[in-house]
N, C-alpha and C. Protein backbone atom coordinates (compact mmCIF):
# COMPACT_ATOMS: atom_id res chain seq x y z
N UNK A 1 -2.29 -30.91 -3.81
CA UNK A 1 -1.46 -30.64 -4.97
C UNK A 1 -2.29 -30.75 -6.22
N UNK A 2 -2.19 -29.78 -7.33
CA UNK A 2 -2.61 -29.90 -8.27
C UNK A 2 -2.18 -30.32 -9.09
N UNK A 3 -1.41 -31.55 -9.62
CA UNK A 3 -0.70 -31.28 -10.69
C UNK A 3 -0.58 -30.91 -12.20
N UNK A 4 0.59 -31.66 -12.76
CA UNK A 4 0.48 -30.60 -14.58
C UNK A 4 -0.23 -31.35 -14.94
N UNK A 5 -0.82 -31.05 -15.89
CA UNK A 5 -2.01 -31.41 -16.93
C UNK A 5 -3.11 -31.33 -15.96
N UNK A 6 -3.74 -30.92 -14.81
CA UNK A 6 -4.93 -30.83 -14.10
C UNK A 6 -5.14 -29.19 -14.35
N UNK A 7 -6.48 -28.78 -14.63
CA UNK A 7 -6.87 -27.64 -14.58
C UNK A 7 -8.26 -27.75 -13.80
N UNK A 8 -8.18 -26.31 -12.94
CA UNK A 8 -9.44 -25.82 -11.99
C UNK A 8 -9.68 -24.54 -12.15
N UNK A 9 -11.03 -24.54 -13.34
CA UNK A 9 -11.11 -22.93 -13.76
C UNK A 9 -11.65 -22.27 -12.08
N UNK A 10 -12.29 -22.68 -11.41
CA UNK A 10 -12.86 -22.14 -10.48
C UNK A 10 -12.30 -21.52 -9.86
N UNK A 11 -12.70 -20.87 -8.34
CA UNK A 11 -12.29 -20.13 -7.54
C UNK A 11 -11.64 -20.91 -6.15
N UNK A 12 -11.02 -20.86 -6.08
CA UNK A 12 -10.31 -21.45 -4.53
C UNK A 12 -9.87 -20.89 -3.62
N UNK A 13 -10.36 -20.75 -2.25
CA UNK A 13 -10.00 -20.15 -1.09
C UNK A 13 -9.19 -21.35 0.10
N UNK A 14 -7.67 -21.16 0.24
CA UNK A 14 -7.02 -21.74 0.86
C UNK A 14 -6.75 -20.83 3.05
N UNK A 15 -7.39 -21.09 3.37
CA UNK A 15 -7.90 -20.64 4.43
C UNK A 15 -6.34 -21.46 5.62
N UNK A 16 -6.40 -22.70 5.24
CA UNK A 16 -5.13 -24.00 6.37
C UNK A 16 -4.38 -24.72 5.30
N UNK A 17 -3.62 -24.84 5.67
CA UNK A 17 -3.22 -25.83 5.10
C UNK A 17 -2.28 -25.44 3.61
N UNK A 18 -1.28 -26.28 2.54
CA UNK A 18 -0.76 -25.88 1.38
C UNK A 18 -1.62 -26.24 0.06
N UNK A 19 -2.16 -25.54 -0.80
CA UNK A 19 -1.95 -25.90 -2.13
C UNK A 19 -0.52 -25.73 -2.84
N UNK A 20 -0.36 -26.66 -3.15
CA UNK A 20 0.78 -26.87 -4.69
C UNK A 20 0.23 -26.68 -5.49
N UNK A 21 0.49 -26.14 -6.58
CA UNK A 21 -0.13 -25.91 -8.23
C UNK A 21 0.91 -26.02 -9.02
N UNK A 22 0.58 -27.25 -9.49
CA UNK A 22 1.92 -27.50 -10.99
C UNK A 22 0.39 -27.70 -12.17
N UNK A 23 -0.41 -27.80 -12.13
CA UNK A 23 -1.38 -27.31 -13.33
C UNK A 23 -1.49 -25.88 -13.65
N UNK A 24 -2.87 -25.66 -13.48
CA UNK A 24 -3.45 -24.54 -14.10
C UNK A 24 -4.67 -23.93 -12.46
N UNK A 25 -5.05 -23.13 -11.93
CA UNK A 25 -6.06 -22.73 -11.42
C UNK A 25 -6.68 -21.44 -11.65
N UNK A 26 -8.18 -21.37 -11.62
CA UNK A 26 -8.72 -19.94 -12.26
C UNK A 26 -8.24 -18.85 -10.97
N UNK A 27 -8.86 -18.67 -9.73
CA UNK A 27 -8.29 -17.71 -8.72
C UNK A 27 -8.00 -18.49 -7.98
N UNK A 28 -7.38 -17.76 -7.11
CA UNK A 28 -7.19 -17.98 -5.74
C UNK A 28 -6.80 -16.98 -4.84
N UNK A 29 -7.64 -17.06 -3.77
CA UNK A 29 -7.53 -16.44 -1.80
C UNK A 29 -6.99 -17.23 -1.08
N UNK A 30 -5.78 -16.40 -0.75
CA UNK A 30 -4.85 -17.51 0.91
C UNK A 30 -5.32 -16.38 2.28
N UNK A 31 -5.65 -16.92 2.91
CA UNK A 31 -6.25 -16.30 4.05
C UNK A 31 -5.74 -17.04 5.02
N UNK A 32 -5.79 -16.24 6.27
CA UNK A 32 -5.51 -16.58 7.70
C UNK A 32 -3.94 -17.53 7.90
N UNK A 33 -3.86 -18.84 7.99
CA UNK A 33 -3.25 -20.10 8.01
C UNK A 33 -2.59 -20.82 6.80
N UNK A 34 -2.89 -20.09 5.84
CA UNK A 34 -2.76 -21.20 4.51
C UNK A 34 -1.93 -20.28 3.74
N UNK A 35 -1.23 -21.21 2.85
CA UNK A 35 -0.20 -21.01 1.81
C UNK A 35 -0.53 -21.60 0.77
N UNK A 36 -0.45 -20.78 -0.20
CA UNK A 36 -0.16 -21.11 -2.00
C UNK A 36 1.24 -21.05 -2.29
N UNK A 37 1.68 -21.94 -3.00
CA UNK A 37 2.69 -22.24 -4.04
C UNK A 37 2.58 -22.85 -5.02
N UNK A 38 2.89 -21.49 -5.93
CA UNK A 38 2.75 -21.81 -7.54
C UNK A 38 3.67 -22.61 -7.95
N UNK A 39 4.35 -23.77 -8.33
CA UNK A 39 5.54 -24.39 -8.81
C UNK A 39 6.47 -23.80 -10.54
N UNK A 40 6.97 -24.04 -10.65
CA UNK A 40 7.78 -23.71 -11.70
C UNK A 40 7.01 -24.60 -12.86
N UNK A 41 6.07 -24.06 -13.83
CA UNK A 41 5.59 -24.29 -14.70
C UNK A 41 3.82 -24.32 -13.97
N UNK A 42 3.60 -23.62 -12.92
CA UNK A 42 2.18 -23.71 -12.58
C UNK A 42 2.00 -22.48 -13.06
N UNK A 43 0.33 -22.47 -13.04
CA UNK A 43 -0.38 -20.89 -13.63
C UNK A 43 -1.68 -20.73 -12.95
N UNK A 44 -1.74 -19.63 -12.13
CA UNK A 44 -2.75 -19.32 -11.25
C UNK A 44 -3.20 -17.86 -12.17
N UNK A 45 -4.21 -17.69 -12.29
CA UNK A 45 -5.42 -16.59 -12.94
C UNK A 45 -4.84 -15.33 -12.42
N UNK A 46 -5.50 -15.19 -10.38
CA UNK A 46 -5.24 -14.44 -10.00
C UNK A 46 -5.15 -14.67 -8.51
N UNK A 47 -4.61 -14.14 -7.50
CA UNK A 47 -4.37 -14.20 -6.21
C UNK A 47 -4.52 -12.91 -5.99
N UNK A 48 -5.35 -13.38 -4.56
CA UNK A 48 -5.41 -12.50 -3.27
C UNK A 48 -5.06 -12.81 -1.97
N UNK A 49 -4.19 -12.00 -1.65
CA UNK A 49 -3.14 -12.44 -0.53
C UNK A 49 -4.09 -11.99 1.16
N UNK A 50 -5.05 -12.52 1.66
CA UNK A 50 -5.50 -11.92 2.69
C UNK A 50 -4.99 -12.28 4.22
N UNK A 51 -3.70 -12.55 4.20
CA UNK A 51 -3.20 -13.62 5.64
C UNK A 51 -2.37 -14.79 4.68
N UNK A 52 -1.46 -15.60 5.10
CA UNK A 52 -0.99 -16.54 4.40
C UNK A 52 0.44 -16.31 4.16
N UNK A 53 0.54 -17.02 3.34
CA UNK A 53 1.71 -17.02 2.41
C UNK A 53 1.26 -17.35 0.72
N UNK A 54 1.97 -16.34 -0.05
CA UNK A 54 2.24 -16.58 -1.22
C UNK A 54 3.69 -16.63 -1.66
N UNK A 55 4.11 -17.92 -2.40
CA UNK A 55 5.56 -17.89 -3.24
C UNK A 55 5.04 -18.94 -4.50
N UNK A 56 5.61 -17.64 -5.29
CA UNK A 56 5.43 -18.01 -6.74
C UNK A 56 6.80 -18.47 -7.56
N UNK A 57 6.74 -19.29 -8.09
CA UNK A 57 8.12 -19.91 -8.81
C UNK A 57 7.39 -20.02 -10.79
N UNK A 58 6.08 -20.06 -10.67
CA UNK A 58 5.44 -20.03 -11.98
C UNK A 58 4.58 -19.07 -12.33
N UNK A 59 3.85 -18.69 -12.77
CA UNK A 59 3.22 -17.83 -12.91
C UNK A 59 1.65 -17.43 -12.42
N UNK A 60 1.81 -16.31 -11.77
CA UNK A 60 0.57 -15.59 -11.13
C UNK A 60 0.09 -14.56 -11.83
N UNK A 61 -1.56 -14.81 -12.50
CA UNK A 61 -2.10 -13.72 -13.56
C UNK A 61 -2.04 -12.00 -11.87
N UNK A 62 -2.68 -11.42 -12.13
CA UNK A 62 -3.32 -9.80 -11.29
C UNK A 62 -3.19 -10.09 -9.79
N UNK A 63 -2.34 -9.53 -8.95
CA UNK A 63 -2.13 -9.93 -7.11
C UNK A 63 -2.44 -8.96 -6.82
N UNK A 64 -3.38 -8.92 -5.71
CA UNK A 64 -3.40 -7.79 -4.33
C UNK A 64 -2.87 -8.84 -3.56
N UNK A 65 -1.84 -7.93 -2.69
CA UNK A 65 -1.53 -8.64 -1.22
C UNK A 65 -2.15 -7.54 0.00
N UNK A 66 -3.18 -7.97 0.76
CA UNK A 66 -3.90 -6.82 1.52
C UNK A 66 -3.19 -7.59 2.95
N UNK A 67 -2.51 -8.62 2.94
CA UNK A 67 -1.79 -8.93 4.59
C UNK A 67 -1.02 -10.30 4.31
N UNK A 68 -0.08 -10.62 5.44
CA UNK A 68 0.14 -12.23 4.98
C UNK A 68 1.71 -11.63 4.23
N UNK A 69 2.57 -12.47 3.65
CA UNK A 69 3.18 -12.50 2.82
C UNK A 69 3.74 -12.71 1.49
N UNK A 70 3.90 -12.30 0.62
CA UNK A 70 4.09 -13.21 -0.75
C UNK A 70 5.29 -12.45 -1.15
N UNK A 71 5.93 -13.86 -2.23
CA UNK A 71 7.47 -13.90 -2.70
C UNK A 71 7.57 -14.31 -4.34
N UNK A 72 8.08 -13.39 -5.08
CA UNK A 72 7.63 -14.05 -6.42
C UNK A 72 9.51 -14.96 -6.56
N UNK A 73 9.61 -15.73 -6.34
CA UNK A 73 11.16 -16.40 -6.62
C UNK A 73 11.72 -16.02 -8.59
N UNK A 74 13.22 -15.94 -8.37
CA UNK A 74 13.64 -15.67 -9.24
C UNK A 74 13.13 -16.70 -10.38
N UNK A 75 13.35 -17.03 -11.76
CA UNK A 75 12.31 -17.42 -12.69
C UNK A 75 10.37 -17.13 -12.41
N UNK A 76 9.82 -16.77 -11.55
CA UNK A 76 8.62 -16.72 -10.70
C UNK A 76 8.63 -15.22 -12.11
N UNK A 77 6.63 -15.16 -12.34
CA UNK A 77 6.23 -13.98 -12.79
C UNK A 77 4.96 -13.89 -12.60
N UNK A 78 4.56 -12.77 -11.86
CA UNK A 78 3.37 -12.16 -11.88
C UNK A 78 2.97 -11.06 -12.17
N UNK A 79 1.43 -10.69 -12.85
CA UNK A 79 0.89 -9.42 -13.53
C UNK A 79 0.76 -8.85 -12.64
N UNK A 80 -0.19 -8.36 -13.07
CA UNK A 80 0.03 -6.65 -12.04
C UNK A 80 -0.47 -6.96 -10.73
N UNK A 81 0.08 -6.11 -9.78
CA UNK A 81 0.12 -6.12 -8.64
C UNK A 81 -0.47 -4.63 -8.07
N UNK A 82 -1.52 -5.20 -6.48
CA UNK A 82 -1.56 -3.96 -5.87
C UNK A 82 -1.19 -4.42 -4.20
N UNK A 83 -0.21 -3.62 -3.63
CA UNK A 83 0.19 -4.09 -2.50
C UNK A 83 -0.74 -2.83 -1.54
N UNK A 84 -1.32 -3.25 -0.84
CA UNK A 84 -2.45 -2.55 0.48
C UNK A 84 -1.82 -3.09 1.79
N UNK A 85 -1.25 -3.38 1.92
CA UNK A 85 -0.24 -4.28 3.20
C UNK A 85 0.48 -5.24 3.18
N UNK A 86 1.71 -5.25 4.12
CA UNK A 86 2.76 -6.30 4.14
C UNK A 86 3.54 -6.20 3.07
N UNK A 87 4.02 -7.17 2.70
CA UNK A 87 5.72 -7.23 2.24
C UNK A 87 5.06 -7.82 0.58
N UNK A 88 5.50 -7.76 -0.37
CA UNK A 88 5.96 -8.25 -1.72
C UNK A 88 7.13 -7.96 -2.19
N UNK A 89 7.97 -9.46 -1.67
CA UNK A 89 9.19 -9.37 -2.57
C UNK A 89 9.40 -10.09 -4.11
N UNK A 90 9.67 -9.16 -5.00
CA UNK A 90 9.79 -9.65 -6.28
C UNK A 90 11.18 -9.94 -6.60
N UNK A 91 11.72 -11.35 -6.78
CA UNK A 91 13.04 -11.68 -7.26
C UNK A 91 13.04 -12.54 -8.33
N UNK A 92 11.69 -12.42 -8.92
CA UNK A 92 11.67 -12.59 -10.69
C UNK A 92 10.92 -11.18 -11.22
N UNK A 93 9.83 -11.82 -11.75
CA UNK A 93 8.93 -10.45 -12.65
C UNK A 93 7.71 -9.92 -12.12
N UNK A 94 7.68 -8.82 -11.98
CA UNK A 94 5.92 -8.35 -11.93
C UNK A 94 5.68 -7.36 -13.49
N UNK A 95 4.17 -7.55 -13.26
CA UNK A 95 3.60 -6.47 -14.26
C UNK A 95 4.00 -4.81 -13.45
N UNK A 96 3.26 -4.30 -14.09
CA UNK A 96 3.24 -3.12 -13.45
C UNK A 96 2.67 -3.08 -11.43
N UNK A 97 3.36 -2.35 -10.56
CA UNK A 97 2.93 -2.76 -9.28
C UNK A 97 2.56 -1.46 -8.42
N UNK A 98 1.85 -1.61 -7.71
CA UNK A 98 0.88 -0.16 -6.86
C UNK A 98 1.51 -0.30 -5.57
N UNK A 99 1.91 0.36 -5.23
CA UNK A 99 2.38 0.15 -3.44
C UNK A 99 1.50 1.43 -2.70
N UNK A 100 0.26 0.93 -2.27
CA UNK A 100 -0.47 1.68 -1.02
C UNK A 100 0.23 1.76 0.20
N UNK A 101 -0.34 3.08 0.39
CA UNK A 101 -0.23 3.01 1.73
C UNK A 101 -0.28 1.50 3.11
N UNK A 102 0.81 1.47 3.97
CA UNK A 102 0.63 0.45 4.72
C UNK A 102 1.19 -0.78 3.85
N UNK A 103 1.85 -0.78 2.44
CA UNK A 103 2.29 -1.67 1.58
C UNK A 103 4.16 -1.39 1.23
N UNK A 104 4.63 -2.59 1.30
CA UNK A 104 5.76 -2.43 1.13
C UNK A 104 6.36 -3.28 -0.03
N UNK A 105 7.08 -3.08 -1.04
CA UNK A 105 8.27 -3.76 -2.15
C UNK A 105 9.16 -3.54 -2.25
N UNK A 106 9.44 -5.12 -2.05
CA UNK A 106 11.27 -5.28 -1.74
C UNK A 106 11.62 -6.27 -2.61
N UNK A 107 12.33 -6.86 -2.89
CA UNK A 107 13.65 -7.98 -3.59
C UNK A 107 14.24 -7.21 -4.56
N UNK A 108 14.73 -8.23 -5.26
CA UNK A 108 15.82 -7.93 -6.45
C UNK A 108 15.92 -8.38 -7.93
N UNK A 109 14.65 -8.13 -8.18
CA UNK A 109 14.04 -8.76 -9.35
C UNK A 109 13.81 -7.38 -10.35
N UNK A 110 12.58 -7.31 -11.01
CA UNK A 110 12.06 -6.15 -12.04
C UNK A 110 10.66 -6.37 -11.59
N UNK A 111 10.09 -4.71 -12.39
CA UNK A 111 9.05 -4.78 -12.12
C UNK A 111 8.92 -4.00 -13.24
N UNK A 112 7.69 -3.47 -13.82
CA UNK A 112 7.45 -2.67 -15.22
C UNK A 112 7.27 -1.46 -14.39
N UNK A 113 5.98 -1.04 -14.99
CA UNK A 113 5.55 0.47 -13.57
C UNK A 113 5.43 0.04 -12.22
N UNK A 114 6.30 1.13 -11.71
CA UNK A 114 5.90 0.91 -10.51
C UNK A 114 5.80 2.40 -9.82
N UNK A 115 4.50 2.42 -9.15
CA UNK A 115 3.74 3.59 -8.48
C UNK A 115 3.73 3.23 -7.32
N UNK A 116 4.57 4.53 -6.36
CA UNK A 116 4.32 4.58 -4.81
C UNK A 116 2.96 5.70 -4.73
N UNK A 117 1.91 5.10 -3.97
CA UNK A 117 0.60 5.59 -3.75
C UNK A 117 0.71 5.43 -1.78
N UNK A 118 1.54 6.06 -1.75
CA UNK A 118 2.01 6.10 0.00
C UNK A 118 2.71 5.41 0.82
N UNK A 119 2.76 3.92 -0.01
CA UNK A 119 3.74 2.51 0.39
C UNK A 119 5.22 3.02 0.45
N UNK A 120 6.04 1.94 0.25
CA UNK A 120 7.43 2.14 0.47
C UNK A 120 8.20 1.02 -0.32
N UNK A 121 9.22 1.62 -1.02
CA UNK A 121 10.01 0.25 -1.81
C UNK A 121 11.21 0.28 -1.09
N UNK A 122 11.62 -1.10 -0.67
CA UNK A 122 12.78 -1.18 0.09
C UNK A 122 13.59 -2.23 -1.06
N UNK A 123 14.21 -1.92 -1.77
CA UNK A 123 14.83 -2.41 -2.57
C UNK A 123 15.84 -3.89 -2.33
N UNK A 124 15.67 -4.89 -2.72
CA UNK A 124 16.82 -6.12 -1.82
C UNK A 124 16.11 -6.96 -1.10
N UNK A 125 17.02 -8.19 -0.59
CA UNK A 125 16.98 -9.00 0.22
C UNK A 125 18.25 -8.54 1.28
N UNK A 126 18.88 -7.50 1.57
CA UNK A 126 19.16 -7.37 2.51
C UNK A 126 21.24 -7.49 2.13
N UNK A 127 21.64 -6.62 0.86
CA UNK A 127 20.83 -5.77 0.05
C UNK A 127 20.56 -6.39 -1.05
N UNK A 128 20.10 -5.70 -2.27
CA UNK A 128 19.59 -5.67 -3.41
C UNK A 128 20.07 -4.78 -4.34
N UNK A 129 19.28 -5.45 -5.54
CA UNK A 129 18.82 -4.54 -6.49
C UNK A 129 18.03 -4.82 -7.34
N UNK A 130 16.79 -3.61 -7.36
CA UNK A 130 15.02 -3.82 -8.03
C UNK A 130 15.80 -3.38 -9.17
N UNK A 131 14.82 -3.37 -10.12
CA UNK A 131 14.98 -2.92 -11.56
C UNK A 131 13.28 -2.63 -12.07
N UNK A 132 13.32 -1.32 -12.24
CA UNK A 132 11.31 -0.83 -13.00
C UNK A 132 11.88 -0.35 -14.32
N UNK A 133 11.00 -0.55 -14.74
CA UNK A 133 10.81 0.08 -16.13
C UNK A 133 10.56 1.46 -16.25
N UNK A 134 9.61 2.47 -15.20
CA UNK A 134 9.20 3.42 -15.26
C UNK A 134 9.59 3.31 -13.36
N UNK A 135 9.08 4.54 -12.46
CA UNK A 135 9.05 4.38 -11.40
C UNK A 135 8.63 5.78 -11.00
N UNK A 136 7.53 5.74 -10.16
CA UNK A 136 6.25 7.19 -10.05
C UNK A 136 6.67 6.98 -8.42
N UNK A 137 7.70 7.85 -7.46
CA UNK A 137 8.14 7.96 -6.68
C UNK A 137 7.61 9.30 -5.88
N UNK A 138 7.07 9.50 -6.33
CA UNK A 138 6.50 10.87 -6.21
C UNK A 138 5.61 11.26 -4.76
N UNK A 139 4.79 9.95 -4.16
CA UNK A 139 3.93 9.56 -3.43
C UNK A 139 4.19 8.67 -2.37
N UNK A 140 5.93 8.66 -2.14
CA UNK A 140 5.80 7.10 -0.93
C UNK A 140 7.34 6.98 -0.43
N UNK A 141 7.70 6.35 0.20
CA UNK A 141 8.96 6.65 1.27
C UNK A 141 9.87 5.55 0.28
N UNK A 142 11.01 5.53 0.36
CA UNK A 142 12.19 5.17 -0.23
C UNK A 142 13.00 4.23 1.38
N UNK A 143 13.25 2.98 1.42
CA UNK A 143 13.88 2.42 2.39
C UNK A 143 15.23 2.02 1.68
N UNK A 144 16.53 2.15 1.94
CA UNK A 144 17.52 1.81 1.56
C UNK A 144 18.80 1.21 2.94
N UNK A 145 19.02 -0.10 2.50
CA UNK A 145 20.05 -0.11 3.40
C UNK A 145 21.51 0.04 2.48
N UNK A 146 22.11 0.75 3.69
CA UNK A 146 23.53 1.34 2.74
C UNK A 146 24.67 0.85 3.49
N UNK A 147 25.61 0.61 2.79
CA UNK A 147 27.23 -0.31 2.88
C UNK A 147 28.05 0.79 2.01
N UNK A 148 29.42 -0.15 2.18
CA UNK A 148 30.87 0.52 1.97
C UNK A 148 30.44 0.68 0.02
N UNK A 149 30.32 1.41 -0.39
CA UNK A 149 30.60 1.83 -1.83
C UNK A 149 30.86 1.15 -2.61
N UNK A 150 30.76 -0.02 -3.19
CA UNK A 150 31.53 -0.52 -3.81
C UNK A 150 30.59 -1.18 -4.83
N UNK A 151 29.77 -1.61 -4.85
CA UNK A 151 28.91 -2.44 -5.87
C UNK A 151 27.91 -2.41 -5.38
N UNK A 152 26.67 -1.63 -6.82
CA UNK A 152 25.42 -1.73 -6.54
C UNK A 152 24.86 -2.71 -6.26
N UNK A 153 23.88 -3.03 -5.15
CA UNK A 153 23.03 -4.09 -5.23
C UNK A 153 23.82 -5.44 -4.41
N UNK A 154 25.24 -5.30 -4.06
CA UNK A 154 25.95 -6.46 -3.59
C UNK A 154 26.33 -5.55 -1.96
N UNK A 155 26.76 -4.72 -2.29
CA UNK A 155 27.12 -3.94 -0.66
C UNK A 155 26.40 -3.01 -0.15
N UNK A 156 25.12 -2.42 -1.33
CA UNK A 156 24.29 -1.68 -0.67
C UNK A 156 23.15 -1.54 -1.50
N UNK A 157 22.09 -0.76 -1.18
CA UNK A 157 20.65 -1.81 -1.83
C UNK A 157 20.75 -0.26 -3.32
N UNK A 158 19.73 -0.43 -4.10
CA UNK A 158 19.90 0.34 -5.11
C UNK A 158 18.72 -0.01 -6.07
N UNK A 159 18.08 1.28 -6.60
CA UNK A 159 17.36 0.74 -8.11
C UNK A 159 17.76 1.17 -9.11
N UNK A 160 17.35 0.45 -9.90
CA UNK A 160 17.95 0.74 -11.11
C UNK A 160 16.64 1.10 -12.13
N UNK A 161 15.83 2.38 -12.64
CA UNK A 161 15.24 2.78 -13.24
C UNK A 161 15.52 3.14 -14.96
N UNK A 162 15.10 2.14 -15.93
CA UNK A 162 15.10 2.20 -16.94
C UNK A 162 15.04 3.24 -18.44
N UNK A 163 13.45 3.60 -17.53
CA UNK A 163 12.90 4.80 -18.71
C UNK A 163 12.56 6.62 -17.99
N UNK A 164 12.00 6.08 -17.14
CA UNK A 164 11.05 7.21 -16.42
C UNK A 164 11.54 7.42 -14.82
N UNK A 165 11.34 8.03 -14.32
CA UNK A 165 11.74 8.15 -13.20
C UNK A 165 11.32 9.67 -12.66
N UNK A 166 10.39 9.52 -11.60
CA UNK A 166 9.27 10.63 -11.35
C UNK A 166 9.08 10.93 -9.53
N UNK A 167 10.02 12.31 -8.98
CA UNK A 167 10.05 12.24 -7.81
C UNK A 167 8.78 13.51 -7.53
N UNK A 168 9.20 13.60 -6.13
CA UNK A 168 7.91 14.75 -5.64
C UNK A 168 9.08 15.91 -5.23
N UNK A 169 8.57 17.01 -5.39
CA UNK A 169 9.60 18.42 -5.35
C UNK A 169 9.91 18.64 -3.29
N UNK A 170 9.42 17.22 -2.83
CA UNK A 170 9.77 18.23 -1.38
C UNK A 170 11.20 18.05 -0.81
């Protein structure tokens, strides 16, 4: 555990085992066995998700998740994001987010831009509702689970696109 008032500009690779972070840390890699959790008032630089678990409740600077899982929890915010594999559910904030190919985004949070680059946004926890600021759809599969009509985001999953909203003509 790190706690508040402790700062570690350095780099940290969590391979087994949990870090807690209620301070400050410069990066961090969760690989294979190991889990990061940011706490509610922690601040991590940047994460790379290679195997693991990530859940963020405080704030995470720039994420790739290339395998493993990560969860940004509601109050939870992280910058920009590039998903290359596995799951990122956002049910607080991201910066702007990339969904590659073999990459998937789901919860029910916001996100600023968000670009499908072959990935897939599955909107919800089963269901949902995302919220982007912009959304470049143009490039990547759409997962929706659907219910009786009645309320977005409570009986069936849904986004809700702000400004922009950019499909592909096929």
């Amino acid at each position: 555990t790190l706690s508040a008032n402790n700062t570690y500009a350095g780099t940290t690779t969590v391979s087994q085992g949990l870090l807690k972070v209620n301070g400050s840390v410069g990066s961090v890699t969760v690989s294979g066995g190991g889990s990061l959790l940011v706490d509610s008032g922690g601040i991590v630089g940047s994460t790379t998700v290679g195997g693991g678990t990530l859940l963020v409740s405080g704030t995470a600077g720039a994420t790739t998740v290339n395998s493993g899982t990560a969860t940004v929890n509601s109050g939870g915010t992280i910058g920009s994001t590039t998903i290359n594999g596995s799951l990122l559910s956002v049910n607080g904030s991201a910066g702007d987010v990339i969904v590659n190919t073999g990459g998937t985004l789901g919860g029910s949070g916001s996100v600023q831009g968000l670009t499908l680059n072959g990935g897939t946004v599955a909107p919800g926890n089963s269901p949902g509702l995302l919220t982007a600021y912009e959304l470049n759809g143009s490039n990547g599969t759409f997962q929706f689970q659907l219910g009786a009509p009645t309320t977005r985001g409570t009986t069936y999953d849904a986004i809700n696109v702000t400004t922009l909203l950019t499909l592909g003509a096929n």
